[in-house]
PDB file of N, CA and C in Angstrom:
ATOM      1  N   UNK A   1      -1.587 -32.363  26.350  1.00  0.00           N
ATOM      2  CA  UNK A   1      -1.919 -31.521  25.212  1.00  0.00           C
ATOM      3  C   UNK A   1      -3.389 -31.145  25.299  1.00  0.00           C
ATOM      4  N   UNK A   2      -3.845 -30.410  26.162  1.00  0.00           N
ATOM      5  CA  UNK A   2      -5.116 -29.791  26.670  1.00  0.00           C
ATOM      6  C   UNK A   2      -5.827 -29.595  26.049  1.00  0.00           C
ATOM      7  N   UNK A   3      -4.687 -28.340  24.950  1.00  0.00           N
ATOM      8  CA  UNK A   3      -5.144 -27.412  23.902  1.00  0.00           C
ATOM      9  C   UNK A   3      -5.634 -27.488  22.385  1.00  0.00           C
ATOM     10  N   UNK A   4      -5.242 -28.905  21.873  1.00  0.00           N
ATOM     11  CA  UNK A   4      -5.031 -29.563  20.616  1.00  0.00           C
ATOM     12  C   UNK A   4      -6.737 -29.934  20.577  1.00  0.00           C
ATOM     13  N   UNK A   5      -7.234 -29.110  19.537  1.00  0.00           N
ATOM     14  CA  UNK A   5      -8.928 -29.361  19.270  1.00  0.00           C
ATOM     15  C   UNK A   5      -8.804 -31.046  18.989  1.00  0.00           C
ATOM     16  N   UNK A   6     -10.281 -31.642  18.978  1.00  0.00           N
ATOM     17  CA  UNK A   6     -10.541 -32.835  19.141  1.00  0.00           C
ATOM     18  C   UNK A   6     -10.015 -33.598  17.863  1.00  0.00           C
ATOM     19  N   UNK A   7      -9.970 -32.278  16.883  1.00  0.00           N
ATOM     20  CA  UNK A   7      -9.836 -33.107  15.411  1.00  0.00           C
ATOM     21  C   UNK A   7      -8.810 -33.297  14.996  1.00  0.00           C
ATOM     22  N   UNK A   8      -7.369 -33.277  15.706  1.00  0.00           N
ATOM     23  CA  UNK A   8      -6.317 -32.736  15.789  1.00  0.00           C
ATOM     24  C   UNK A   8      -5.406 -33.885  16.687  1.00  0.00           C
ATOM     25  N   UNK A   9      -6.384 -34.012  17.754  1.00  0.00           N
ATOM     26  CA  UNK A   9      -5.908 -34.907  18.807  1.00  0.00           C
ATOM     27  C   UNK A   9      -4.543 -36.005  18.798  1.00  0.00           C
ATOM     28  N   UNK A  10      -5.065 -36.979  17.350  1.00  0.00           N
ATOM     29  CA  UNK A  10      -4.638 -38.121  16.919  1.00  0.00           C
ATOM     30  C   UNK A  10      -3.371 -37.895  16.331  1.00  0.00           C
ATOM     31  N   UNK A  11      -2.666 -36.498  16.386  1.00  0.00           N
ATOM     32  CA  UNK A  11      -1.708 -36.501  15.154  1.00  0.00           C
ATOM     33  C   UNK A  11      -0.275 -36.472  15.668  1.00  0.00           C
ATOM     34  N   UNK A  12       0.877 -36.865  15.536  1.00  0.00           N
ATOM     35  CA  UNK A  12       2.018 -36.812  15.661  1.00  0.00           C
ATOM     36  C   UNK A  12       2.669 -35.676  16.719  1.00  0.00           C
ATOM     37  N   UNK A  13       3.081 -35.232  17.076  1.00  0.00           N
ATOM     38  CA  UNK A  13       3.998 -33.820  17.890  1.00  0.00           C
ATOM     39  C   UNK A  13       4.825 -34.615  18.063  1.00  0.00           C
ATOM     40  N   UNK A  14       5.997 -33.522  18.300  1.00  0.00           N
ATOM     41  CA  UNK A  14       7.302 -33.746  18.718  1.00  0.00           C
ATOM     42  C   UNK A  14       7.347 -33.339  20.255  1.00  0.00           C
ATOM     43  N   UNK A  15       7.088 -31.863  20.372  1.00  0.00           N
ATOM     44  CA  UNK A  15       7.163 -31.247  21.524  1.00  0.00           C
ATOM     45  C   UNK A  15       5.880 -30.863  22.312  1.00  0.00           C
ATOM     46  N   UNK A  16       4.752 -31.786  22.759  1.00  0.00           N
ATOM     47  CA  UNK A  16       3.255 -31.126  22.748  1.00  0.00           C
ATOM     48  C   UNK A  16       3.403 -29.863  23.134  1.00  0.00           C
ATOM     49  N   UNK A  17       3.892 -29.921  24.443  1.00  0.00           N
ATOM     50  CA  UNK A  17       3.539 -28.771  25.402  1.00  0.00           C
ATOM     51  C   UNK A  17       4.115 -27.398  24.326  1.00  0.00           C
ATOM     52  N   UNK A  18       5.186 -27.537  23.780  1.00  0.00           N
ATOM     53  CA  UNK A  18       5.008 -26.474  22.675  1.00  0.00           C
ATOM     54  C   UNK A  18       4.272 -26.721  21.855  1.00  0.00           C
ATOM     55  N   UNK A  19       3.416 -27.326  20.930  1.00  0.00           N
ATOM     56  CA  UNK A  19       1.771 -27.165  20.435  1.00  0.00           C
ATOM     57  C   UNK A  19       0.880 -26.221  21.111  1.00  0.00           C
ATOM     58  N   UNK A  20       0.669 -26.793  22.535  1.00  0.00           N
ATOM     59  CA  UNK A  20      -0.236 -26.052  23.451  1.00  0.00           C
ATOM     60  C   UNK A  20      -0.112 -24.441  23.631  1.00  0.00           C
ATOM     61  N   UNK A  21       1.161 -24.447  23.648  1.00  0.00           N
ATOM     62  CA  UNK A  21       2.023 -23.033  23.641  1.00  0.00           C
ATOM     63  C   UNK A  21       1.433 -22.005  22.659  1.00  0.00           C
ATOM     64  N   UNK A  22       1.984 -22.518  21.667  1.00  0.00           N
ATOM     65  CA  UNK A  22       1.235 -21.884  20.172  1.00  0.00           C
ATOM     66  C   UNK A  22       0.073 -21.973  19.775  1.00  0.00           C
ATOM     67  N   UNK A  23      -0.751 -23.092  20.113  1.00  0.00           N
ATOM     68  CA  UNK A  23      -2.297 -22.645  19.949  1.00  0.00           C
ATOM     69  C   UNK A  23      -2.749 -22.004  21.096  1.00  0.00           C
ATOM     70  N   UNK A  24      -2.168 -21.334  22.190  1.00  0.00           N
ATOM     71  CA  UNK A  24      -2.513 -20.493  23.055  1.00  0.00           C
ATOM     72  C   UNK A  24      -2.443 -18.884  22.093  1.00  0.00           C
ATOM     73  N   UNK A  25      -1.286 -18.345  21.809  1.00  0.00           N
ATOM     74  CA  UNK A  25      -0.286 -17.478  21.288  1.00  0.00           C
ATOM     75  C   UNK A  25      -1.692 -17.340  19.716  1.00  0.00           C
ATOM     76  N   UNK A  26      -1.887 -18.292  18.900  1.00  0.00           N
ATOM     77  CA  UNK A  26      -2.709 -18.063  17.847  1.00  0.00           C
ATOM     78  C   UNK A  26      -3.712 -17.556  18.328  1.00  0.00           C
ATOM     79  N   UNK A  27      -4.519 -18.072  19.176  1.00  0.00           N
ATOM     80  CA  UNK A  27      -5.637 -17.673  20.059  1.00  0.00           C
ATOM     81  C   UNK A  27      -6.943 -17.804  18.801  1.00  0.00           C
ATOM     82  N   UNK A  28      -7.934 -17.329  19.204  1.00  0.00           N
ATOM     83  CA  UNK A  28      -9.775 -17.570  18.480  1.00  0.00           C
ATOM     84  C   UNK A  28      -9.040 -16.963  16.812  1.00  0.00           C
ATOM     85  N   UNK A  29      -9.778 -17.886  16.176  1.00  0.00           N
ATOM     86  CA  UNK A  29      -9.972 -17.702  14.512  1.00  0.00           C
ATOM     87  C   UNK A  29     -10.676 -16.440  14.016  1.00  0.00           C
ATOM     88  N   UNK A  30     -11.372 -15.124  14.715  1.00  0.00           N
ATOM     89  CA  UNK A  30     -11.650 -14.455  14.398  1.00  0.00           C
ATOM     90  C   UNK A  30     -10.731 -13.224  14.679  1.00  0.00           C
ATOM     91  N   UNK A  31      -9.747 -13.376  15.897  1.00  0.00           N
ATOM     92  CA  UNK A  31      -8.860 -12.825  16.241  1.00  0.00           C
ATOM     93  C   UNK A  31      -7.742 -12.993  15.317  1.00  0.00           C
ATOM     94  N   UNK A  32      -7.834 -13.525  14.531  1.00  0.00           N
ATOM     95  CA  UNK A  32      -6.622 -13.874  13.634  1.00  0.00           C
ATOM     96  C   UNK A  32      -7.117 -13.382  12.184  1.00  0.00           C
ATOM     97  N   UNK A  33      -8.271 -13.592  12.177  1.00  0.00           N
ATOM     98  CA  UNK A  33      -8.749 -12.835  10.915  1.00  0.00           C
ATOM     99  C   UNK A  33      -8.735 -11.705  10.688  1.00  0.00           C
ATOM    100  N   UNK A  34      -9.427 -10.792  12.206  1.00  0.00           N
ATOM    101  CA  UNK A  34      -9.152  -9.293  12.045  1.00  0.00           C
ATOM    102  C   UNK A  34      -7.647  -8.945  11.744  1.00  0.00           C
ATOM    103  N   UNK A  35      -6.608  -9.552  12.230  1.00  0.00           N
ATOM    104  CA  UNK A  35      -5.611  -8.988  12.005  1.00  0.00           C
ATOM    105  C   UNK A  35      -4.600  -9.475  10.175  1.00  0.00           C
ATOM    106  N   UNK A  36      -5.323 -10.220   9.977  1.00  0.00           N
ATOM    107  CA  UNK A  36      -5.041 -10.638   8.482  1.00  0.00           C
ATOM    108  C   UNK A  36      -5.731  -9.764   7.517  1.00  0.00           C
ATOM    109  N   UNK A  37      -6.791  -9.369   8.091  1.00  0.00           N
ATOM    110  CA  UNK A  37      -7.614  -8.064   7.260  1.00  0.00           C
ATOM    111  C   UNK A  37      -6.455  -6.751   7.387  1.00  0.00           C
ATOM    112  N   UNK A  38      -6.130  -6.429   8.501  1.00  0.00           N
ATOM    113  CA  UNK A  38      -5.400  -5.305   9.100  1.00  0.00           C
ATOM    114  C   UNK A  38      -4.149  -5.294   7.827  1.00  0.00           C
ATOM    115  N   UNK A  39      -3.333  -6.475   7.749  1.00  0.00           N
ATOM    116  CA  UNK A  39      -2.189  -6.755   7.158  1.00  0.00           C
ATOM    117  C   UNK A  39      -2.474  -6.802   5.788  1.00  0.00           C
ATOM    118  N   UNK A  40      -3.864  -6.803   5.242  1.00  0.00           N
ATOM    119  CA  UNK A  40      -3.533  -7.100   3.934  1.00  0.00           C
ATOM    120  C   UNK A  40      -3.977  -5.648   3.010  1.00  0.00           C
ATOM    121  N   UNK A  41      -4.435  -4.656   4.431  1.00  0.00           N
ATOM    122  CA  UNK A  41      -4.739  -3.255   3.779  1.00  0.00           C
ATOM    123  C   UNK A  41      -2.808  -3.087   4.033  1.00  0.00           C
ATOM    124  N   UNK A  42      -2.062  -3.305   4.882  1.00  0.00           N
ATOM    125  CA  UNK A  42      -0.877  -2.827   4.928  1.00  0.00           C
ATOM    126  C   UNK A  42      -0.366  -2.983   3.563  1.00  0.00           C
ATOM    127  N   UNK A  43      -0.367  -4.083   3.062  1.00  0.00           N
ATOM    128  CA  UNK A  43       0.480  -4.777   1.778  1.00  0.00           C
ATOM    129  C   UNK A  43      -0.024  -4.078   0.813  1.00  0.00           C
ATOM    130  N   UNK A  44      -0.473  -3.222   0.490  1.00  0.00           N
ATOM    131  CA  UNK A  44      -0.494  -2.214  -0.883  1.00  0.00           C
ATOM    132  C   UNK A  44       0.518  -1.202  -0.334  1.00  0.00           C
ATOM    133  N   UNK A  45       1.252  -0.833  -1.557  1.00  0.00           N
ATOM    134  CA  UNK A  45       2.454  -0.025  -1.144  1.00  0.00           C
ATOM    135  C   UNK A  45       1.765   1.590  -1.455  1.00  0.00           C
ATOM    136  N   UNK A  46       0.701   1.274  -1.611  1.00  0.00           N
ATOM    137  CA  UNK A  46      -0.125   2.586  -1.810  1.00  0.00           C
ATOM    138  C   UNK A  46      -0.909   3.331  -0.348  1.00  0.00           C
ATOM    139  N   UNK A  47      -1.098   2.477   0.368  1.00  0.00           N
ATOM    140  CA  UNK A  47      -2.146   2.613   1.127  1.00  0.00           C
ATOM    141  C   UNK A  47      -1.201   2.448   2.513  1.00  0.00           C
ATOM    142  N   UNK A  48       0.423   1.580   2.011  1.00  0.00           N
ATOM    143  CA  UNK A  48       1.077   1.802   3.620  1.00  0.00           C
ATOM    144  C   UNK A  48       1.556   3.453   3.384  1.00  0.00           C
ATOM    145  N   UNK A  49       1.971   3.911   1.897  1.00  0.00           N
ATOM    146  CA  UNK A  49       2.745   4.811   1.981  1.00  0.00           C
ATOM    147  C   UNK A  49       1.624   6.219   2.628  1.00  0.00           C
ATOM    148  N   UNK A  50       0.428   5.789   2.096  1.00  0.00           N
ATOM    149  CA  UNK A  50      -1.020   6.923   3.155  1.00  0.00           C
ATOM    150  C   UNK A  50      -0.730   6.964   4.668  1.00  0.00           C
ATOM    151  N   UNK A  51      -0.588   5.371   4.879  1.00  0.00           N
ATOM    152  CA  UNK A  51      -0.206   5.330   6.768  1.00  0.00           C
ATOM    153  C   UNK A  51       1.062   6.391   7.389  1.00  0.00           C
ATOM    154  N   UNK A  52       2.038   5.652   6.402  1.00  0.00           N
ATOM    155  CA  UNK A  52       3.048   6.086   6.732  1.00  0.00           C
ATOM    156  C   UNK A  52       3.241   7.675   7.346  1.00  0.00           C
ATOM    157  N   UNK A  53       2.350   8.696   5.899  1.00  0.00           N
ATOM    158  CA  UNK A  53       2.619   9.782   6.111  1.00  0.00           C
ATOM    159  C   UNK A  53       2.060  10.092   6.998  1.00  0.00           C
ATOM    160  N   UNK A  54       0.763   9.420   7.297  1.00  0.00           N
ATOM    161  CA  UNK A  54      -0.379  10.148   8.547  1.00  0.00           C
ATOM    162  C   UNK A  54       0.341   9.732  10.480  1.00  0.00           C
ATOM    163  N   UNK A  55       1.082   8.633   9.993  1.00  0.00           N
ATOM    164  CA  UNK A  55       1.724   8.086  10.965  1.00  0.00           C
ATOM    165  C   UNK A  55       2.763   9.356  11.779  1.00  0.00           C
ATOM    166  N   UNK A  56       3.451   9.592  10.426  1.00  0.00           N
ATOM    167  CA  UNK A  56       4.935  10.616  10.964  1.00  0.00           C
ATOM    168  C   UNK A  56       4.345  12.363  10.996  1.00  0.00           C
ATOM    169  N   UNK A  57       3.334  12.606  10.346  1.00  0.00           N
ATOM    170  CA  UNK A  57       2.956  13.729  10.080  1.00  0.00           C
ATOM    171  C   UNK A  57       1.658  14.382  10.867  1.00  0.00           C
ATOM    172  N   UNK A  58       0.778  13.598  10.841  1.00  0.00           N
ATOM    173  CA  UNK A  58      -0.388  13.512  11.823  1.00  0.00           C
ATOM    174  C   UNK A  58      -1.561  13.910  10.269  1.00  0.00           C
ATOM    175  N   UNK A  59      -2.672  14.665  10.974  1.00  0.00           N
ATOM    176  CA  UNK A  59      -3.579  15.020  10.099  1.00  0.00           C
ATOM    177  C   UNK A  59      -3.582  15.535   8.598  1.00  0.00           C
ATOM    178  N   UNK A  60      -3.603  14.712   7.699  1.00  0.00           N
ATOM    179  CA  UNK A  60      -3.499  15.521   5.926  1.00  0.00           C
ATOM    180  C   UNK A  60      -4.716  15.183   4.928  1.00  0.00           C
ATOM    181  N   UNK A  61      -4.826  16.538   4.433  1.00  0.00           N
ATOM    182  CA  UNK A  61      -6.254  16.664   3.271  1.00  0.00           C
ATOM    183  C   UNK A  61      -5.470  15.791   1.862  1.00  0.00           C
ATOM    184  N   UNK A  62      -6.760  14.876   1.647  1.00  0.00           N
ATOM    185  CA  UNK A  62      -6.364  14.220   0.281  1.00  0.00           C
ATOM    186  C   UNK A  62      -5.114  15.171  -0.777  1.00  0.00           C
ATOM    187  N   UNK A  63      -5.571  15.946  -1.307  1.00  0.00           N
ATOM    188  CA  UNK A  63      -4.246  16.481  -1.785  1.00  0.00           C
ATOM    189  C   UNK A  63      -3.051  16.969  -1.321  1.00  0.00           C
ATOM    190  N   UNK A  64      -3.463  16.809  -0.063  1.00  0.00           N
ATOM    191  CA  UNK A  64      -1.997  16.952   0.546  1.00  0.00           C
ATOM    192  C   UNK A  64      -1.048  15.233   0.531  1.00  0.00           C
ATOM    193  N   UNK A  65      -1.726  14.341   0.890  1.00  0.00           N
ATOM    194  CA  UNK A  65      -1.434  13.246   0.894  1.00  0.00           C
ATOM    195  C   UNK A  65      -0.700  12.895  -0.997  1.00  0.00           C
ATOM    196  N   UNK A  66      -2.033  13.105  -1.529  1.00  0.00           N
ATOM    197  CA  UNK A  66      -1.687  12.517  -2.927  1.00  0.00           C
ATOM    198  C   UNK A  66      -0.086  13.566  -3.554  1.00  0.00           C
ATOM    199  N   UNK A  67       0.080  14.655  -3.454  1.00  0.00           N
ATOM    200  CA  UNK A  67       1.431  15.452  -3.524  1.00  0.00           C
ATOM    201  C   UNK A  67       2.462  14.607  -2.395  1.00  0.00           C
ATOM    202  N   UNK A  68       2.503  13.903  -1.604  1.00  0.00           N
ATOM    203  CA  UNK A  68       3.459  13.333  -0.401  1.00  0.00           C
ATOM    204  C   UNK A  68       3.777  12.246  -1.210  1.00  0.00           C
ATOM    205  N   UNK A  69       2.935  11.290  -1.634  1.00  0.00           N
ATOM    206  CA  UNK A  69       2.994   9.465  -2.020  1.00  0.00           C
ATOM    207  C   UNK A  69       3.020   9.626  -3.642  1.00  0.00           C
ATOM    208  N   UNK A  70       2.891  11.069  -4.357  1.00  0.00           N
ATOM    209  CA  UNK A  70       3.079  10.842  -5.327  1.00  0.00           C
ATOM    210  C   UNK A  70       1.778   9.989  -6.344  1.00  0.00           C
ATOM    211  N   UNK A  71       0.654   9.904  -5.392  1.00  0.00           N
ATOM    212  CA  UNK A  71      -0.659   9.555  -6.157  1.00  0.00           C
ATOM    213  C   UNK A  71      -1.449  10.499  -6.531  1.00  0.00           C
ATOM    214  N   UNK A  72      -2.178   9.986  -7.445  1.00  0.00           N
ATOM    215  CA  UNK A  72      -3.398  11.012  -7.971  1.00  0.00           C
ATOM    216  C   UNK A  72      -4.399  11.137  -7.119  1.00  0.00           C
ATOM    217  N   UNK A  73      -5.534  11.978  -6.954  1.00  0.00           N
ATOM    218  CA  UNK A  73      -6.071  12.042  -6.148  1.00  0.00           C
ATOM    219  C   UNK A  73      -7.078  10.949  -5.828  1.00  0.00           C
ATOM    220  N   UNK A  74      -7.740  10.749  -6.832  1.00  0.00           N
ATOM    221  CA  UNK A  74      -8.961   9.683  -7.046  1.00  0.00           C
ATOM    222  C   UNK A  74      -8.225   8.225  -5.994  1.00  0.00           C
ATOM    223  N   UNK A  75      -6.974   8.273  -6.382  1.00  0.00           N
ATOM    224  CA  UNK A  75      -6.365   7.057  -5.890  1.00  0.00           C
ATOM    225  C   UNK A  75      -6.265   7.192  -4.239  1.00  0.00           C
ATOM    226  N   UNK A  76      -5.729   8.197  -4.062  1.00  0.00           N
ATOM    227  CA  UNK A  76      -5.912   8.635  -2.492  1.00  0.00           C
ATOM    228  C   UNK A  76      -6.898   8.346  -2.117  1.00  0.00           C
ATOM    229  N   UNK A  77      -8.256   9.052  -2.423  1.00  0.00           N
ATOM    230  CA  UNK A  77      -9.298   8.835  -1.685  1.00  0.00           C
ATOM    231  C   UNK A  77      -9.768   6.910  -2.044  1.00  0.00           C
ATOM    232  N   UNK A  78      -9.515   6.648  -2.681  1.00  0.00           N
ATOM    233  CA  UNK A  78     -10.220   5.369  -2.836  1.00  0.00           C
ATOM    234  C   UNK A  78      -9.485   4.736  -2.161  1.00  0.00           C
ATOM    235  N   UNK A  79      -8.301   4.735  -1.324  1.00  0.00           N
ATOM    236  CA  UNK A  79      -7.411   4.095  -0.704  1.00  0.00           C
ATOM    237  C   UNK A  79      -7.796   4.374   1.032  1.00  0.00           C
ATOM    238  N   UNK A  80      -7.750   5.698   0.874  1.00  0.00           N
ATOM    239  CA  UNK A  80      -8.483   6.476   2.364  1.00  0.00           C
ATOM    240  C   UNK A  80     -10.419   5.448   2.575  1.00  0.00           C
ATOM    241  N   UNK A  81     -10.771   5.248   1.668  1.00  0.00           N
ATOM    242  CA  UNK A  81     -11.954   4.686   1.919  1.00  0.00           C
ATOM    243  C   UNK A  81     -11.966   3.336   2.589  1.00  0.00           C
ATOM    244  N   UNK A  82     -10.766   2.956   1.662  1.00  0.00           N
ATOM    245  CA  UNK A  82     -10.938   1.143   2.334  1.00  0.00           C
ATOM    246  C   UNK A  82     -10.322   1.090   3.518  1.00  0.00           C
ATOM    247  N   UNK A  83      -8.997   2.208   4.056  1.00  0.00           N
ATOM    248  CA  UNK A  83      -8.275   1.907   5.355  1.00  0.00           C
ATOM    249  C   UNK A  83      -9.765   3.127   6.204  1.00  0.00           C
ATOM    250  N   UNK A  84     -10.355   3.550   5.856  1.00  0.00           N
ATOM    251  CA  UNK A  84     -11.484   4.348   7.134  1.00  0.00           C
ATOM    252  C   UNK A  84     -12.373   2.993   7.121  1.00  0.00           C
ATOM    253  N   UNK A  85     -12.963   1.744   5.631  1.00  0.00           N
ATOM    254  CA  UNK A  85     -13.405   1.377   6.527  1.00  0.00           C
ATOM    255  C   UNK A  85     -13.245  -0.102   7.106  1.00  0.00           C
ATOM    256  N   UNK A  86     -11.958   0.006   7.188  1.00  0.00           N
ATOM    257  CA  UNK A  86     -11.141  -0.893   8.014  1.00  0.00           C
ATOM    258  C   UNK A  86     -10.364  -0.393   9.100  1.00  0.00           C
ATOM    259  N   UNK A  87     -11.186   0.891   9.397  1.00  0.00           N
ATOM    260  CA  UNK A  87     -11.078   1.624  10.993  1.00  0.00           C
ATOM    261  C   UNK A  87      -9.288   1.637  11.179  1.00  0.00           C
ATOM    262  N   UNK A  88      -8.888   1.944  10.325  1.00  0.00           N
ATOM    263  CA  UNK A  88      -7.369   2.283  10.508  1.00  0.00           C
ATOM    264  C   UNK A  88      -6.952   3.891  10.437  1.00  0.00           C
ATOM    265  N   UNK A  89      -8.436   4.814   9.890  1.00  0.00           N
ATOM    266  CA  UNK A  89      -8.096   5.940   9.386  1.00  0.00           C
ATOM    267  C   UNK A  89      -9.166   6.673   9.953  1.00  0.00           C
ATOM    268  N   UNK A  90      -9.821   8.105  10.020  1.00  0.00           N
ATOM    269  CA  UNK A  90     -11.110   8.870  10.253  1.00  0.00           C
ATOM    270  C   UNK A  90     -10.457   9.847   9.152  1.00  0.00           C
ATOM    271  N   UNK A  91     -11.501  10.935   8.925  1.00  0.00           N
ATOM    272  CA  UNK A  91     -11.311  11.659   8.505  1.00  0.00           C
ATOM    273  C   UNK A  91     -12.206  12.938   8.893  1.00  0.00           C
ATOM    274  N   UNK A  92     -11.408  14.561   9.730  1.00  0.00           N
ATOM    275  CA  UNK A  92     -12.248  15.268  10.361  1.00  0.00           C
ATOM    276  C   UNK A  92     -12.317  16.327   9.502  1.00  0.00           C
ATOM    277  N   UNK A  93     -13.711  16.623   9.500  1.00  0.00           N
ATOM    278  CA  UNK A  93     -13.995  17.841   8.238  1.00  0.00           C
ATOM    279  C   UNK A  93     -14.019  19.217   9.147  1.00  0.00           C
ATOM    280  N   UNK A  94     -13.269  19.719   8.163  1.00  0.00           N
ATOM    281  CA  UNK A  94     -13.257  21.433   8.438  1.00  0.00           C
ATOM    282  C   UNK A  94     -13.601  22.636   7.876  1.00  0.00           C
ATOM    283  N   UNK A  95     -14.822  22.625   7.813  1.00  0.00           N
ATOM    284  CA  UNK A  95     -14.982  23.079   6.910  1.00  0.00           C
ATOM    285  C   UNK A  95     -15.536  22.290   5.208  1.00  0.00           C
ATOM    286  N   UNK A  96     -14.775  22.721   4.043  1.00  0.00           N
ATOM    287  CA  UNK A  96     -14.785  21.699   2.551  1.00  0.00           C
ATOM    288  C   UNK A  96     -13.602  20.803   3.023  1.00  0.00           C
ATOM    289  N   UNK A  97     -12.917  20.798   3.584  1.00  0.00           N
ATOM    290  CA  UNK A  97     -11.828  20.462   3.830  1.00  0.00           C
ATOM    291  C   UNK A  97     -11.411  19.216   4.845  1.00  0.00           C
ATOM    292  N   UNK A  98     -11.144  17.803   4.301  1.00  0.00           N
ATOM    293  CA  UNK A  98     -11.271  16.465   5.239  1.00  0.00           C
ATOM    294  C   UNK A  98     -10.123  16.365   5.265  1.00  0.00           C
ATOM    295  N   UNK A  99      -9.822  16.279   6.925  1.00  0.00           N
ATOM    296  CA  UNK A  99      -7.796  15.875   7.045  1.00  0.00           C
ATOM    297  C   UNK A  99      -8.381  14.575   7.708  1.00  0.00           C
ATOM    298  N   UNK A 100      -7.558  13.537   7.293  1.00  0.00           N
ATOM    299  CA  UNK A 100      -7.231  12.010   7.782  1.00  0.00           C
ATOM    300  C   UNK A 100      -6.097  11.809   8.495  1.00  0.00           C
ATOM    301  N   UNK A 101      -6.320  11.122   9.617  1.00  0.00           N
ATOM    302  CA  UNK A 101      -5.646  10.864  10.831  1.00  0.00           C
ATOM    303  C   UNK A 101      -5.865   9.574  10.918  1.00  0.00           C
ATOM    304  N   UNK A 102      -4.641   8.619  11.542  1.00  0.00           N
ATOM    305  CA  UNK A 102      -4.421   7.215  11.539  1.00  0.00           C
ATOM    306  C   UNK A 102      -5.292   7.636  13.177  1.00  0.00           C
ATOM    307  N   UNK A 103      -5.872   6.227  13.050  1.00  0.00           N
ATOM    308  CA  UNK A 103      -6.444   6.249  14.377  1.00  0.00           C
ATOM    309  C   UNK A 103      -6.634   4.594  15.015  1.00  0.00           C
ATOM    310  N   UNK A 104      -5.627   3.460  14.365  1.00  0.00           N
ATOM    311  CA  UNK A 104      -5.491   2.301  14.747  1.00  0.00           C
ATOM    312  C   UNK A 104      -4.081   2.324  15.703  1.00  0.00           C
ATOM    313  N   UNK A 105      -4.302   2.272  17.152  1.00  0.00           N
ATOM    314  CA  UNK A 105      -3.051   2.639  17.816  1.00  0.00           C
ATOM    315  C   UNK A 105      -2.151   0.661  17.455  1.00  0.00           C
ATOM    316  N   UNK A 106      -2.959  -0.083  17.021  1.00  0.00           N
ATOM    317  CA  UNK A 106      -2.031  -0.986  16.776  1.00  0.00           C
ATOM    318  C   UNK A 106      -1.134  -1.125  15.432  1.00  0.00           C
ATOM    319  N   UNK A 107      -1.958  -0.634  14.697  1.00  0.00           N
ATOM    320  CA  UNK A 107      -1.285  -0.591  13.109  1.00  0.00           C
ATOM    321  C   UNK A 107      -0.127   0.900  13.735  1.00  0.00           C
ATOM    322  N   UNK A 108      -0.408   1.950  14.271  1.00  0.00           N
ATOM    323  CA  UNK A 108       0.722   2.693  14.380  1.00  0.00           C
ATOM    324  C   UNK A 108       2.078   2.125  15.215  1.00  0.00           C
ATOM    325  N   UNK A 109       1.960   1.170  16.137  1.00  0.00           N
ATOM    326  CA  UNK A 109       3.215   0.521  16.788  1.00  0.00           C
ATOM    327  C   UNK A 109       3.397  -0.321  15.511  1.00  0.00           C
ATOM    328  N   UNK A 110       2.600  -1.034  14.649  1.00  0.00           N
ATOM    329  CA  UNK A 110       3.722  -1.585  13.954  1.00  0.00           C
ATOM    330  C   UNK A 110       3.973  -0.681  12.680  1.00  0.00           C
ATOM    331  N   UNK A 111       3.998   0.178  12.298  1.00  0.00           N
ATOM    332  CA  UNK A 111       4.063   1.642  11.704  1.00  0.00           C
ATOM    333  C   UNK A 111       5.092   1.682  12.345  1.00  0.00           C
ATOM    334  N   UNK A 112       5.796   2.507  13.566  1.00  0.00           N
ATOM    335  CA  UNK A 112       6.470   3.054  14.363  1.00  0.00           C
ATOM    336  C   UNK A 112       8.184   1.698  14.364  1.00  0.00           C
ATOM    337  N   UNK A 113       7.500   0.865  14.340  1.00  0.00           N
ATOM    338  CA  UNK A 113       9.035  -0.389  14.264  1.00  0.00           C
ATOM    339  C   UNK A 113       9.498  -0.710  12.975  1.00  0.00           C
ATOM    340  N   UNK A 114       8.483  -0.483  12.146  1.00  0.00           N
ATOM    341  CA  UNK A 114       8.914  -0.526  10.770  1.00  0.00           C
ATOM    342  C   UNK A 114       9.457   0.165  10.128  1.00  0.00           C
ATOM    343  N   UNK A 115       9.011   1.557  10.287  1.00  0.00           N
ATOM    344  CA  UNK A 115       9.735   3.122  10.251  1.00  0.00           C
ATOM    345  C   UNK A 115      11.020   3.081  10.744  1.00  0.00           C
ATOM    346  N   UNK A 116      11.618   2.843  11.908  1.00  0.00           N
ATOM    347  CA  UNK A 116      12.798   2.576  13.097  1.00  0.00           C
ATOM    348  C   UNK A 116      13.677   1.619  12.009  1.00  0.00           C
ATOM    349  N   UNK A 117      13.056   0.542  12.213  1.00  0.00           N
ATOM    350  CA  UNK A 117      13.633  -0.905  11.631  1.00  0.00           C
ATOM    351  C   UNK A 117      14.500  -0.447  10.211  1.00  0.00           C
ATOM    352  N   UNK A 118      13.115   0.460   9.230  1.00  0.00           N
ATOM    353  CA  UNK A 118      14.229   0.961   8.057  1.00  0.00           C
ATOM    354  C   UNK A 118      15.060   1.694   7.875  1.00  0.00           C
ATOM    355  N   UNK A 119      15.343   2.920   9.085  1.00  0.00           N
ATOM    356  CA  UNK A 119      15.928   3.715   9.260  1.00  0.00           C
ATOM    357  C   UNK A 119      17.187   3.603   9.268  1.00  0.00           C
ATOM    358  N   UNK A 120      17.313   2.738  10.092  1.00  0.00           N
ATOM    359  CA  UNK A 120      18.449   2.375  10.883  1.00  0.00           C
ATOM    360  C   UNK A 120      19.500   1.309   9.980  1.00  0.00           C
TER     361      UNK A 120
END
């Protein structure tokens, strides 16, 4: 059990080498954090249903979004703020005019199986 930190060492297993397995698979504590950050912008049903559309649709201006998800606008953008700055979103100006594009190719594969997954 190679892998089992020092503080850890002393404790019971059943199967080590599966311990070792899985604290391989968990990998560094900051690597696990970014993606608990990632997941917990997912879990507003406000802010997946923003992904969602930018996911299947590509580039949309706040009121285009807020007419799609059925939000007000204020809510859009304050939602667009926290997923841009949790680098899941950009937004390219054209003009007066800002279209938002998903730009986390990992949040879109799990976008893309989840989409599938409900479809079906």
């Amino acid at each position: 059990m190679h892998l089992v930190p020092a503080d850890r060492a002393n404790h019971r297993t059943i199967d080590g080498h599966r311990v070792c397995e899985a604290i391989a698979a968990i990998g560094d504590a900051e690597h696990v954090q970014a993606w608990a950050e990632r997941f917990s912008l997912l879990a507003d049903p406000g802010r997946l249903s923003l992904l969602l559309a930018l996911h299947e649709t590509g580039p949309l201006a706040v009121s285009d979004l807020a007419v799609a998800t059925g939000m007000k606008d204020p809510a859009v953008s304050q939602a667009l703020r926290l997923l841009r700055a949790g680098g899941l979103v950009t937004g390219d100006r054209d003009g007066r005019i800002v279209r938002y594009r998903l730009i986390d190719p990992a949040v879109a594969e799990v976008l893309a199986h989840g989409v599938l997954g409900y479809r079906e």
